[in-house]
C-alpha atoms as a PDB file:
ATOM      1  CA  UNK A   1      31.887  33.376  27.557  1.00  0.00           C
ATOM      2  CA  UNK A   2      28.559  33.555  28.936  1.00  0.00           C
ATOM      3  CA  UNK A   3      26.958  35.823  25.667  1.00  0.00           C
ATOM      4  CA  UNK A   4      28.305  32.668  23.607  1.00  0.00           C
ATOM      5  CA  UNK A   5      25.605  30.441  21.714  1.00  0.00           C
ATOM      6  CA  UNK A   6      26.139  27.054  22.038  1.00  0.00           C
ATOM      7  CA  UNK A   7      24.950  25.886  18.203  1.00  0.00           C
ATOM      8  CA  UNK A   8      24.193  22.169  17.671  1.00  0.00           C
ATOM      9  CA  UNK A   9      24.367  20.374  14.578  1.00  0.00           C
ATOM     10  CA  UNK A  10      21.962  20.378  12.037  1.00  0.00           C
ATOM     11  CA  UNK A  11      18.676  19.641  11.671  1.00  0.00           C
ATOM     12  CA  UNK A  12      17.452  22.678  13.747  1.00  0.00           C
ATOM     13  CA  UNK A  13      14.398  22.971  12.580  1.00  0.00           C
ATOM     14  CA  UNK A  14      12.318  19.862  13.878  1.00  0.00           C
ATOM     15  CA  UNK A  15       8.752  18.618  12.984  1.00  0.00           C
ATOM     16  CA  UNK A  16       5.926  17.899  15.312  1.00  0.00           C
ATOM     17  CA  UNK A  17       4.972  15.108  12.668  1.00  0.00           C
ATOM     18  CA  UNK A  18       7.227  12.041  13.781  1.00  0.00           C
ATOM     19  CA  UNK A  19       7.427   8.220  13.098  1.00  0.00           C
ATOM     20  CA  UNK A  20       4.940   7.243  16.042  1.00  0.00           C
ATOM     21  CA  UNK A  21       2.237  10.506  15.275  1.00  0.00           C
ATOM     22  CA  UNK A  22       2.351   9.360  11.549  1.00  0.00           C
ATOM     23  CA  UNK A  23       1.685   5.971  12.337  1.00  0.00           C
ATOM     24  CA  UNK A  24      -0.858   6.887  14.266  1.00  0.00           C
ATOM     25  CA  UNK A  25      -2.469   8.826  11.676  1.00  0.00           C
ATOM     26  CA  UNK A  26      -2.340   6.226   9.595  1.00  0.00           C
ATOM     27  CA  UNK A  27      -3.945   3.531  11.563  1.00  0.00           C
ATOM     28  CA  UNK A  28      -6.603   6.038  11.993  1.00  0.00           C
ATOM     29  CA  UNK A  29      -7.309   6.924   8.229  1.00  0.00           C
ATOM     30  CA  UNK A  30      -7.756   2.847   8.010  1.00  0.00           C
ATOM     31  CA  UNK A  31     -10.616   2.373  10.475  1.00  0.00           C
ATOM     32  CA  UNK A  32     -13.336   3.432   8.272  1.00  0.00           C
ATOM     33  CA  UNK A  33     -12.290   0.298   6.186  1.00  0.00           C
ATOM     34  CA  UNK A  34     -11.585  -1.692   8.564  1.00  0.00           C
ATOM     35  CA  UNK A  35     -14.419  -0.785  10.832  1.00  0.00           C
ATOM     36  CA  UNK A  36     -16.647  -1.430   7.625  1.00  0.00           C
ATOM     37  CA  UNK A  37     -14.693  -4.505   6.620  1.00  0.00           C
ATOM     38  CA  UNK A  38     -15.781  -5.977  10.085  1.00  0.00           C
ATOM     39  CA  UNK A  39     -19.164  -4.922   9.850  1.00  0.00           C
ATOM     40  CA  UNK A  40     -19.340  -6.564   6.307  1.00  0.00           C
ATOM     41  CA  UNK A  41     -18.191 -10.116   6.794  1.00  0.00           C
ATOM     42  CA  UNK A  42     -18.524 -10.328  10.418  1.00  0.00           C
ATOM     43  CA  UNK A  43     -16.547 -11.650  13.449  1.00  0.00           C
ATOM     44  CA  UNK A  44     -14.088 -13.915  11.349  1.00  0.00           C
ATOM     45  CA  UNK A  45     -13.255 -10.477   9.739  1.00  0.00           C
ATOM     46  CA  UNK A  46     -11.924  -9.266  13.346  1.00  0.00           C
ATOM     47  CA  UNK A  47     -10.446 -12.348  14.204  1.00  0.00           C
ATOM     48  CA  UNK A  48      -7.957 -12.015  11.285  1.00  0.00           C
ATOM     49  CA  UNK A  49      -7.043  -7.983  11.802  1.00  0.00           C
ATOM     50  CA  UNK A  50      -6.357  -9.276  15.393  1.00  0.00           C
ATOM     51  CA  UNK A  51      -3.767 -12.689  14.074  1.00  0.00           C
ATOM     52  CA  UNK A  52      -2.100 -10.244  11.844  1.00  0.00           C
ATOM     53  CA  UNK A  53      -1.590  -7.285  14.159  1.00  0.00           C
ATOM     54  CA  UNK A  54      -0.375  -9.450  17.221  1.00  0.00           C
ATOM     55  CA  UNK A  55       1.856 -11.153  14.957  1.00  0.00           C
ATOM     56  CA  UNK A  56       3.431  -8.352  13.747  1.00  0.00           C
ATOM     57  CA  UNK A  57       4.043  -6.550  17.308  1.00  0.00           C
ATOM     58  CA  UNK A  58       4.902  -9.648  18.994  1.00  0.00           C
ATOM     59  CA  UNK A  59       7.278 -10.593  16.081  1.00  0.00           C
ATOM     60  CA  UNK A  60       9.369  -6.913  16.223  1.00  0.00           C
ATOM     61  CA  UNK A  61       9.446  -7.308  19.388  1.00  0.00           C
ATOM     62  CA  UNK A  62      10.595 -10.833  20.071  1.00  0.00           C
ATOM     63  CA  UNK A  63      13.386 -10.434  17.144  1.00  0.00           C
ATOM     64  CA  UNK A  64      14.787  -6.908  18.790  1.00  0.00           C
ATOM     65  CA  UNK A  65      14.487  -9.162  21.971  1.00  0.00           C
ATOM     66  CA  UNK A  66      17.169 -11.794  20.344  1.00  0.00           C
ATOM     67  CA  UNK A  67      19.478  -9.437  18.658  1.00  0.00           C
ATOM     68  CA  UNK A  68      19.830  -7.410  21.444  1.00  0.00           C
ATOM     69  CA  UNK A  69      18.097  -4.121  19.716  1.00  0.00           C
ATOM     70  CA  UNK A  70      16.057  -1.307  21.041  1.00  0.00           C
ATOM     71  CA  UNK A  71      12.287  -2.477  20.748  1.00  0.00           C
ATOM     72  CA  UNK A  72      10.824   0.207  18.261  1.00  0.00           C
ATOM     73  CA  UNK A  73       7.077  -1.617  18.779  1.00  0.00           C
ATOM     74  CA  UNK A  74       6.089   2.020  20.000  1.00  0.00           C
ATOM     75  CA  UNK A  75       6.451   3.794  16.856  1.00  0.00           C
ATOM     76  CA  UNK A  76       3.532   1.751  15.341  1.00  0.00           C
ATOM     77  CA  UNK A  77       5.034   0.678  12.233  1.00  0.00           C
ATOM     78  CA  UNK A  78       4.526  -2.790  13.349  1.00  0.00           C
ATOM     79  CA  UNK A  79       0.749  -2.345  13.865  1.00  0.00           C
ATOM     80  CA  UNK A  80       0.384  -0.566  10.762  1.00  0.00           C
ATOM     81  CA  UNK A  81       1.931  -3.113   8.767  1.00  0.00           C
ATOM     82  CA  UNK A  82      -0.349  -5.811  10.209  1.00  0.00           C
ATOM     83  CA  UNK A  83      -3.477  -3.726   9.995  1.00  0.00           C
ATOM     84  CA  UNK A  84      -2.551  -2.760   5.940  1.00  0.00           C
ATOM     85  CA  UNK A  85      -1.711  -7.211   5.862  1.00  0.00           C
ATOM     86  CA  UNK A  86      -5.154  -8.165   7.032  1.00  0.00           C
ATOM     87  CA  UNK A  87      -7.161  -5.309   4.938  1.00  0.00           C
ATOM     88  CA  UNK A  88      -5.583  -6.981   2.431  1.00  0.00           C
ATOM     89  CA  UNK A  89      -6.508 -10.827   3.200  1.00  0.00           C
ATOM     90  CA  UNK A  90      -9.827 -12.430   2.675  1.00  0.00           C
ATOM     91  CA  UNK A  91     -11.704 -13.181   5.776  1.00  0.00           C
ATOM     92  CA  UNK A  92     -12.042 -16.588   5.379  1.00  0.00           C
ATOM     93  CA  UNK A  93      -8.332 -17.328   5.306  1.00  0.00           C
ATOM     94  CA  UNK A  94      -7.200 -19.942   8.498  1.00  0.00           C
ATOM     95  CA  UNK A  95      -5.820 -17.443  11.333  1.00  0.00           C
ATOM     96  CA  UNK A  96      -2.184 -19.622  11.330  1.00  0.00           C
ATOM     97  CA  UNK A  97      -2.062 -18.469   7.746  1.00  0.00           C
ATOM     98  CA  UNK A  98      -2.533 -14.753   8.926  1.00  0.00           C
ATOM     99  CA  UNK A  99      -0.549 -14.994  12.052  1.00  0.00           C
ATOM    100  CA  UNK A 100       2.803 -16.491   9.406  1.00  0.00           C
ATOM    101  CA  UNK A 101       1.572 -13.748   7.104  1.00  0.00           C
ATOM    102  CA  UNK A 102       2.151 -10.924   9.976  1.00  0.00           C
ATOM    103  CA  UNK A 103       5.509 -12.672  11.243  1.00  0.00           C
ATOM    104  CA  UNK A 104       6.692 -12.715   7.468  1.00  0.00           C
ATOM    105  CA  UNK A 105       6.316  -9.058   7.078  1.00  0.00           C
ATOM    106  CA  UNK A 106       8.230  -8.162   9.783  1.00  0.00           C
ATOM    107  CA  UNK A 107      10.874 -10.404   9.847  1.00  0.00           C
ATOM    108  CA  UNK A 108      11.807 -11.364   6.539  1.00  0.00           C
ATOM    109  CA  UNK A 109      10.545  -7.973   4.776  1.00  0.00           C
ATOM    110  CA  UNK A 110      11.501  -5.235   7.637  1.00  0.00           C
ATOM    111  CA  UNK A 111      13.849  -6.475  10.253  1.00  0.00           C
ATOM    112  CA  UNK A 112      16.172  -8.689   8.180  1.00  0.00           C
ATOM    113  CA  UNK A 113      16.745  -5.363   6.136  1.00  0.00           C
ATOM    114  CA  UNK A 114      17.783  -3.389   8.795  1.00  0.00           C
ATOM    115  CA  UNK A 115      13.974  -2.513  10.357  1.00  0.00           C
ATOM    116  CA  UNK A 116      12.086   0.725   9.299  1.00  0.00           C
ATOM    117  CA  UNK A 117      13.281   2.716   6.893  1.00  0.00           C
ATOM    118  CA  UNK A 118      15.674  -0.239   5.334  1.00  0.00           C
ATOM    119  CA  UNK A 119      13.142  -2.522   3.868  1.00  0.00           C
ATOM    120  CA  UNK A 120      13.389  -2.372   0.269  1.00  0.00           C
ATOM    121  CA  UNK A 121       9.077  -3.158  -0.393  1.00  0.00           C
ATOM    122  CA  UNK A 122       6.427  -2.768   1.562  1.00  0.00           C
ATOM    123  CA  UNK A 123       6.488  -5.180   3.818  1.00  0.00           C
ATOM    124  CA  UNK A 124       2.141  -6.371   3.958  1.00  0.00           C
ATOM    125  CA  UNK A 125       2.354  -6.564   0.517  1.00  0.00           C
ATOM    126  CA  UNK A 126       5.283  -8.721   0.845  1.00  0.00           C
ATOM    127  CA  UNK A 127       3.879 -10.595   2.845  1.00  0.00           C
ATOM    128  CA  UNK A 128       0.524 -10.728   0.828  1.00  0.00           C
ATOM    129  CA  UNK A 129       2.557 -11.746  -2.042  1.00  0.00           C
ATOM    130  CA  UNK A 130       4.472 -14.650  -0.132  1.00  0.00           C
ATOM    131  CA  UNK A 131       0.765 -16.045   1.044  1.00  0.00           C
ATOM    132  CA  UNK A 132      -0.542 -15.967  -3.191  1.00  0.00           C
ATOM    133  CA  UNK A 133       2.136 -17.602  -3.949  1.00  0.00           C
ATOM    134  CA  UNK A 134       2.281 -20.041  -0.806  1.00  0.00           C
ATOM    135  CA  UNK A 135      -1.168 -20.620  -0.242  1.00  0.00           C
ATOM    136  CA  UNK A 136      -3.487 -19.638  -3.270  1.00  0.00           C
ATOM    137  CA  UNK A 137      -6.175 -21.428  -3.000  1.00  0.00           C
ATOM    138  CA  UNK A 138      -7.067 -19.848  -0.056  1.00  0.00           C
ATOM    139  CA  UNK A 139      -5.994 -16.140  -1.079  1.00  0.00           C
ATOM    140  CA  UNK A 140      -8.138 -16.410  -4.141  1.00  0.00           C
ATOM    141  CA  UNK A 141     -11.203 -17.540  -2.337  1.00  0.00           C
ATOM    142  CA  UNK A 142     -13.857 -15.137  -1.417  1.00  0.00           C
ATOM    143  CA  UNK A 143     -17.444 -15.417  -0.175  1.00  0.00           C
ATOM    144  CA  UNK A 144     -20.074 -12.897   0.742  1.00  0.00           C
ATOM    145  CA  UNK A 145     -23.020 -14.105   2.848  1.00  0.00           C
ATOM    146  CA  UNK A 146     -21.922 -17.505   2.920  1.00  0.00           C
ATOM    147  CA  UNK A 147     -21.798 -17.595  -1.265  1.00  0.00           C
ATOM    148  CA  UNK A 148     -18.620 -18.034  -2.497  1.00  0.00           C
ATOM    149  CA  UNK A 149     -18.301 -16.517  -5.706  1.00  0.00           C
ATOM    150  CA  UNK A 150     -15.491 -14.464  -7.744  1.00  0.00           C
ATOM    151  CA  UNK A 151     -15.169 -11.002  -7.118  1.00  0.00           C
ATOM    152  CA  UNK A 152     -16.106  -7.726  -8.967  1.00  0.00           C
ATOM    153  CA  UNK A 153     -12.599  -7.737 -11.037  1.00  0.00           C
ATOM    154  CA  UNK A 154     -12.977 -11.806 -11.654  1.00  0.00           C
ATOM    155  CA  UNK A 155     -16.485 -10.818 -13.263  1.00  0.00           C
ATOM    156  CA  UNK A 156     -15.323  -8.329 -15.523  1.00  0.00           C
ATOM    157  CA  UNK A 157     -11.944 -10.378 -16.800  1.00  0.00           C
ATOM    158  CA  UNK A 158     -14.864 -12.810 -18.044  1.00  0.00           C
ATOM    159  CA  UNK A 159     -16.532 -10.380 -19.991  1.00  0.00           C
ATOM    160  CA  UNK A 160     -19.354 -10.361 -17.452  1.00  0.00           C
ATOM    161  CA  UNK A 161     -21.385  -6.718 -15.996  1.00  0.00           C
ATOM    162  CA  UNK A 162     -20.779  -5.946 -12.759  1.00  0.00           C
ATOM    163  CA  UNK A 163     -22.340  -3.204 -10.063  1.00  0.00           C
ATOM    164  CA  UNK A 164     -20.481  -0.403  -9.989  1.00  0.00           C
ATOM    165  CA  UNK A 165     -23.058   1.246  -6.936  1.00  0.00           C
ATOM    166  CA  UNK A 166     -22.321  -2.438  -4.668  1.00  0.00           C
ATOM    167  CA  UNK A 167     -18.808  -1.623  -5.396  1.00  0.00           C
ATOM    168  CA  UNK A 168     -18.430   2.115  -4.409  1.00  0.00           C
ATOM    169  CA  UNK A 169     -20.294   1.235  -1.204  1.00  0.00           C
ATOM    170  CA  UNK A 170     -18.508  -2.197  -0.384  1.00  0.00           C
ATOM    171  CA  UNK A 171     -21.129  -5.144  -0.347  1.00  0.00           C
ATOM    172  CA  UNK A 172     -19.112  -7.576  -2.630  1.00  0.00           C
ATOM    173  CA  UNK A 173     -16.615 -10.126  -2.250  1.00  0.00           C
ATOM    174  CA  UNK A 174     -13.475  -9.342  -1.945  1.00  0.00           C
ATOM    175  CA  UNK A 175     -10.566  -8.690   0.601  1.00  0.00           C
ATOM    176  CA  UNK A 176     -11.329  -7.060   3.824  1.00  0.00           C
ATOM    177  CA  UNK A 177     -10.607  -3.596   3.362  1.00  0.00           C
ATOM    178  CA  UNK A 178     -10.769  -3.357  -0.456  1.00  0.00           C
ATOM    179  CA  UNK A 179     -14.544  -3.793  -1.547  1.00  0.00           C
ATOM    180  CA  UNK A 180     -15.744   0.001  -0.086  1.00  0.00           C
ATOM    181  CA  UNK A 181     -14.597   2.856  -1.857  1.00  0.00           C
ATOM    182  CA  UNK A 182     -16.272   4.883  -0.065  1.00  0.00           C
ATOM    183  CA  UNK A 183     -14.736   4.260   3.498  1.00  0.00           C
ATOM    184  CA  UNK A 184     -10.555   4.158   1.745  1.00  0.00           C
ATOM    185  CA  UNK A 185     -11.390   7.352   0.548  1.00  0.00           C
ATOM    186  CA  UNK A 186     -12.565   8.671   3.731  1.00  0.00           C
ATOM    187  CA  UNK A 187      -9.355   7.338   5.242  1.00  0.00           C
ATOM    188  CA  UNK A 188      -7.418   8.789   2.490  1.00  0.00           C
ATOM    189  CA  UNK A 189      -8.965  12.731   2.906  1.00  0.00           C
ATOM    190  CA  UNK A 190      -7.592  11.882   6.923  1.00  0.00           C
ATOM    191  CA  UNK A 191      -4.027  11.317   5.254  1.00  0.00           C
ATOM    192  CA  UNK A 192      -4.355  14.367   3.079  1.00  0.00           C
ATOM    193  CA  UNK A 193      -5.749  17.113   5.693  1.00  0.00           C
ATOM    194  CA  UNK A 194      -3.117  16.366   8.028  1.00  0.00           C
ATOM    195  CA  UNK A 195      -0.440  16.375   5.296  1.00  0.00           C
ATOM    196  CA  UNK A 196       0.618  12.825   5.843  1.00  0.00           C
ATOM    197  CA  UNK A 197       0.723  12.131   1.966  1.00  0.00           C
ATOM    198  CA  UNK A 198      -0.128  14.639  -1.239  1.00  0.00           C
ATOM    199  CA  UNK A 199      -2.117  13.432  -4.437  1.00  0.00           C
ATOM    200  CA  UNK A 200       1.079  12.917  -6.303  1.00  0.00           C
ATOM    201  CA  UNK A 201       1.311   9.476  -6.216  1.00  0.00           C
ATOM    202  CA  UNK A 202      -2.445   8.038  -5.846  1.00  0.00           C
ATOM    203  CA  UNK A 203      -3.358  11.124  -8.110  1.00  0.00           C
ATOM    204  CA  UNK A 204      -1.134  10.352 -11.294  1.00  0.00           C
ATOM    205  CA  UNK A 205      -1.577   6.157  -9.999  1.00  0.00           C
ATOM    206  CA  UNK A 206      -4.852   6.279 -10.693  1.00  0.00           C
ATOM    207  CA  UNK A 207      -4.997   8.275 -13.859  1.00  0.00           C
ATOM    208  CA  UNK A 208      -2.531   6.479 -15.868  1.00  0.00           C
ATOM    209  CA  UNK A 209      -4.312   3.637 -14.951  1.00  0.00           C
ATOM    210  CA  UNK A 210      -7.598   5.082 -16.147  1.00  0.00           C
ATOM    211  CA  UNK A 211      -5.689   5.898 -19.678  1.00  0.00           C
ATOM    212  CA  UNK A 212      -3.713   2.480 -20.052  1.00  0.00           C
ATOM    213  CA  UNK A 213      -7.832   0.995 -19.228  1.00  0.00           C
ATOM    214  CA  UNK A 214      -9.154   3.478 -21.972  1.00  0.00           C
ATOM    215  CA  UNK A 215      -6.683   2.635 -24.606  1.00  0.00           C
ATOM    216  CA  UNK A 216      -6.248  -0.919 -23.892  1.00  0.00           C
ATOM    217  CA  UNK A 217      -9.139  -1.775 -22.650  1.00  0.00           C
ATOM    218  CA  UNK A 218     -11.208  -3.086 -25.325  1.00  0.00           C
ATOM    219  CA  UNK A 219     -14.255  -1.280 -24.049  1.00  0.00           C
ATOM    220  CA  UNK A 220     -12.752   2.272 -25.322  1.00  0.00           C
ATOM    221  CA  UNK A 221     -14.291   4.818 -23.053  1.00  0.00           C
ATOM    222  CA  UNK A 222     -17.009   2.993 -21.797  1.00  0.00           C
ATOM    223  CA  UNK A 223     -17.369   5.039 -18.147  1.00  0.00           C
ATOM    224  CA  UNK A 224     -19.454   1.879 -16.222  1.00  0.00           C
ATOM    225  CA  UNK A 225     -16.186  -0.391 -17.261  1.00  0.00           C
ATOM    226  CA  UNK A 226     -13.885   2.106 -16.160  1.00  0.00           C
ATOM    227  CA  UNK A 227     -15.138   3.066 -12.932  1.00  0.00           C
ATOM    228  CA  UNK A 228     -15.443  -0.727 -12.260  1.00  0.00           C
ATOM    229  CA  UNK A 229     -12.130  -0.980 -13.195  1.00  0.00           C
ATOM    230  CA  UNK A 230     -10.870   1.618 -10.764  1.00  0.00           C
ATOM    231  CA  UNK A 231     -13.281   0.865  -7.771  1.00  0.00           C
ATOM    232  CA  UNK A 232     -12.384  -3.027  -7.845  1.00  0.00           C
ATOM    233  CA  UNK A 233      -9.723  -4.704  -6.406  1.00  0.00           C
ATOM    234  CA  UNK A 234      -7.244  -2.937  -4.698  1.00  0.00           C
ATOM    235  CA  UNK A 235      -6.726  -0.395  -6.455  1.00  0.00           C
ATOM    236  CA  UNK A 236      -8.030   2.695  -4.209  1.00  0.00           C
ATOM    237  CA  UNK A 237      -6.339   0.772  -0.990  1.00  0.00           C
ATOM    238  CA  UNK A 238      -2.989   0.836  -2.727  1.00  0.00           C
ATOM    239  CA  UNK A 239      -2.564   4.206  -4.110  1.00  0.00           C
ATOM    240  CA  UNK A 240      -3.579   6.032  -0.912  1.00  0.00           C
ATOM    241  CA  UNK A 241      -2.234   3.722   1.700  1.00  0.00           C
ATOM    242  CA  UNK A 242       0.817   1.176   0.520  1.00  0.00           C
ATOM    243  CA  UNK A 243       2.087   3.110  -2.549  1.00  0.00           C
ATOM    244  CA  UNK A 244       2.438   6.439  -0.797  1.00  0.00           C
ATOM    245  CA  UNK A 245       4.836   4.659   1.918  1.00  0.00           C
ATOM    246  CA  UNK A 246       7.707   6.834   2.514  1.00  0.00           C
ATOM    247  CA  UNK A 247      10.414   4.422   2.966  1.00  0.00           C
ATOM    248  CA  UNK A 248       9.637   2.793  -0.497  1.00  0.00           C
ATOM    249  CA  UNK A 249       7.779   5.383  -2.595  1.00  0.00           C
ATOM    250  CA  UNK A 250      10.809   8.729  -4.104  1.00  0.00           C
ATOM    251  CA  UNK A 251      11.131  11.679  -2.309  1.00  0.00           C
ATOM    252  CA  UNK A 252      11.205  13.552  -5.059  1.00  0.00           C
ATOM    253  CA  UNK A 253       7.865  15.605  -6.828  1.00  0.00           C
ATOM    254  CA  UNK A 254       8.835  14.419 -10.471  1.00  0.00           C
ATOM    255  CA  UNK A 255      10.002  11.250  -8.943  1.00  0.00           C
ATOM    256  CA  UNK A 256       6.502  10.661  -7.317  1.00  0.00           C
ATOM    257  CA  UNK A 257       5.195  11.520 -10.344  1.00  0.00           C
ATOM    258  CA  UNK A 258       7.067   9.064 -12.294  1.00  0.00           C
ATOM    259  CA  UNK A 259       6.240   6.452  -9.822  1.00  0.00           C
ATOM    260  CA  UNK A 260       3.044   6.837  -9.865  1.00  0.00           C
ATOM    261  CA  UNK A 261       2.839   6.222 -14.214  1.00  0.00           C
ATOM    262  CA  UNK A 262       4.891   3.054 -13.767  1.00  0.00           C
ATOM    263  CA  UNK A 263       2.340   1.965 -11.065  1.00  0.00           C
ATOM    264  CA  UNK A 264      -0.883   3.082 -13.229  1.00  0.00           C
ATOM    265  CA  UNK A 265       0.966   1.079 -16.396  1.00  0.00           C
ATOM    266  CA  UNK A 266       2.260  -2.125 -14.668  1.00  0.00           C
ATOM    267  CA  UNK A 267      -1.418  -2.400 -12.635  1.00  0.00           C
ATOM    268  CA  UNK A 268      -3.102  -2.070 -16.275  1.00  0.00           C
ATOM    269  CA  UNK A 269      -0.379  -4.824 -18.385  1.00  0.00           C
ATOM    270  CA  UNK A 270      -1.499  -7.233 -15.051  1.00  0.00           C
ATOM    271  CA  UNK A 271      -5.044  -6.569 -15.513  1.00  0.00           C
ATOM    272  CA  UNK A 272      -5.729  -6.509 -19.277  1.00  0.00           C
ATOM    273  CA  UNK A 273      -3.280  -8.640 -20.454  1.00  0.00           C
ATOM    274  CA  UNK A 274      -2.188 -10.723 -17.703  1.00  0.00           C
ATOM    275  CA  UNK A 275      -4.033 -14.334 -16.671  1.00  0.00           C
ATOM    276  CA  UNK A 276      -4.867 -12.768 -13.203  1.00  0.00           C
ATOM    277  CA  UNK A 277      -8.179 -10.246 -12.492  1.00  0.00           C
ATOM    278  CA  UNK A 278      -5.796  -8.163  -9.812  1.00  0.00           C
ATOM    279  CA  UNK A 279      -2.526  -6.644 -10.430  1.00  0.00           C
ATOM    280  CA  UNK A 280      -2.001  -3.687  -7.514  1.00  0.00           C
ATOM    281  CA  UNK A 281       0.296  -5.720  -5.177  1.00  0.00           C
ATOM    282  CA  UNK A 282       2.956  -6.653  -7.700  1.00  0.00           C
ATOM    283  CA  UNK A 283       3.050  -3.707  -9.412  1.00  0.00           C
ATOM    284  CA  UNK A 284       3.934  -1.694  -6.443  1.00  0.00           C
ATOM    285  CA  UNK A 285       6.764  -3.846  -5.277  1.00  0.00           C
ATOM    286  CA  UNK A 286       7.919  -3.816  -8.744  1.00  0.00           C
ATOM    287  CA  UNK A 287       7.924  -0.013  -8.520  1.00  0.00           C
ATOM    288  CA  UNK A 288       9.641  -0.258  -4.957  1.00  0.00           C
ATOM    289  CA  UNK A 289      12.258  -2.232  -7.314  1.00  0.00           C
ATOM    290  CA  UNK A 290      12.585   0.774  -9.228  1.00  0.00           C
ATOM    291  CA  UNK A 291      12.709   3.687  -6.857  1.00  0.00           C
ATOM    292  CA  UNK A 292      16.526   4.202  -6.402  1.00  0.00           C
ATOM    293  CA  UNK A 293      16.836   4.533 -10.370  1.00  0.00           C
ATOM    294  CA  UNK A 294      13.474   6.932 -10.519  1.00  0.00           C
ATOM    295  CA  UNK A 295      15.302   8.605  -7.687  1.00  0.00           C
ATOM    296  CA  UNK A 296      18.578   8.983  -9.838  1.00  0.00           C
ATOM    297  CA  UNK A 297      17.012  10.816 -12.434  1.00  0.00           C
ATOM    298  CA  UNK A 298      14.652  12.875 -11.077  1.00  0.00           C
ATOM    299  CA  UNK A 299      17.352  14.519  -8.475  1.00  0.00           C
ATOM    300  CA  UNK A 300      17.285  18.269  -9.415  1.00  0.00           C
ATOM    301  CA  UNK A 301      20.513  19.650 -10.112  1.00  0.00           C
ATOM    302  CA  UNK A 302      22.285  21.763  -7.468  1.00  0.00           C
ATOM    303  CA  UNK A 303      22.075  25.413  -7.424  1.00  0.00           C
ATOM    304  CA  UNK A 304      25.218  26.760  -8.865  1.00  0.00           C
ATOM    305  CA  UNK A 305      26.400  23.807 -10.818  1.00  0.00           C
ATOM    306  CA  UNK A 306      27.704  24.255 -14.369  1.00  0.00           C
ATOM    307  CA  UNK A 307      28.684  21.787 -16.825  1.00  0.00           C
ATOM    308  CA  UNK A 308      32.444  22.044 -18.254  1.00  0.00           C
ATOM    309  CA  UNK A 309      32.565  23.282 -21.280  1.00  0.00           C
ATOM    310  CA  UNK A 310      33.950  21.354 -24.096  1.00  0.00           C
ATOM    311  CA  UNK A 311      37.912  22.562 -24.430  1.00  0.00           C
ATOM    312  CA  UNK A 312      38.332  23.180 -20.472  1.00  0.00           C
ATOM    313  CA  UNK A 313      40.029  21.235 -18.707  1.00  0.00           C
END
């Protein structure tokens, strides 16, 4: 009995790369922007990172607390979600606003759904979403050293130039962690190195977008408008960081793929043709809509299978 192996079920193979290391990760590919975000629009800017984070821990926690669940506020998702919320608010926006925003996400979006890995969207965008449509007077104001004035995107829907070197390094209005391009894609090489995410996503993302820009445009292929086009908004921050979530982006490489040309296609109808400068946030969620079909069909068939042929039984 003794030269018996005791064999456990599967998975046997494990990976050092789990929820909490991830999410770690991830925070850190996100302080370039945030640390630049801060340094950009100041204290207020640090303030709201702070509402939405603390809401979003406190808010896992105090829900597992009632329902008599495991708190999970160690695995970071919580802090990730509220750090990805406020990158994605402006920094003038009242702190109770951020601090419902952050609750929101996790409550209504994640834990209502079953908690990570259940939620159906991303859950800052979610919340992002519910505070446009809530509060949009305040989600759709920007200033920038103490001018309030429309943002890069906003310029270019009215026909107006823009510049494209203040965007790439960050000193417009805008968001928090959106305006530099320079710091998301620093965070985004992080994400890459360490194998968090590959370039399927953000890679065909972004250049569908670029052709849908090109050919519906109006400007053909003028490069200043395009690269305007793709460094404004929030473009850069969602393909690297929210659409590339692995709980609502496919598993599979054609379905990433696939994912990524309904993204660069739905971001470029909201743009061009819709009333609104920005487009990113709904068209991901609308894609998160969409990933248990793009799943369905992009499944590779099983080694082995056959189809019946006509006549057999």
């Amino acid at each position: 009995m003794s030269d018996l192996f005791s064999v456990t079920s599967a998975p046997h193979v494990r990976d050092k790369m789990d929820t909490k290391r991830i999410m770690l990760l991830v925070i850190v590919s996100l302080l370039p922007a945030s640390v630049f975000g801060i340094c950009n629009f100041g204290i207020r800017a640090l303030l709201v990172i702070l509402a939405t984070v603390i809401s979003a821990v406190v808010s896992e926690y105090v829900y597992e607390f009632i329902v008599k669940k495991k708190s999970t506020i160690n695995d970071l998702s919580a802090v990730v979600t509220g750090l990805l919320l406020a990158l994605n608010l402006p920094h003038t926006i009242p702190i109770w606003m951020a601090v419902l925003g952050g609750a929101f996400a996790i409550i209504v979006v994640k834990m209502l759904f079953g908690g990570l890995g259940q939620n159906f969207m991303n859950p800052a965008l979610g919340a992002r979403c519910f505070l446009v449509i809530s509060f949009t007077a305040q989600m759709t104001s920007f200033t920038y050293d103490g001018v309030t004035g429309a943002t890069p995107l906003a310029q270019l829907k009215a026909g107006e130039s823009v510049n494209v070197m203040k965007m790439l390094l960050g000193t417009e209005a805008g968001t928090i962690g959106e305006t530099s391009v320079i710091a998301l894609l620093l965070g985004a090489v992080i994400l890459i190195l360490f194998g968090v995410i590959d370039l399927r996503i953000p890679g065909t993302y972004i250049l569908t977008f670029a052709i849908f820009v090109v050919l519906f445009g109006g400007r053909g292929l003028d490069i200043t408008y395009l690269v305007a086009q793709i460094c404004g908004g929030g473009l850069i921050l969602g393909a690297f960081f929210m659409a590339t979530d692995y709980v609502t982006s496919p598993i599979t490489p054609m379905g990433k793929i696939l994912f990524g040309i309904c993204l660069g296609v739905l971001t470029g109808i909201f743009r061009i043709f819709g009333a609104s400068a920005e487009g990113v946030s709904y068209a991901i969620i609308i894609s998160n809509l969409l990933v248990p079909l793009i799943e369905r069909v992009t499944v590779p068939r099983a080694f082995g299978i056959q189809r019946e042929k006509e006549g057999e039984a």
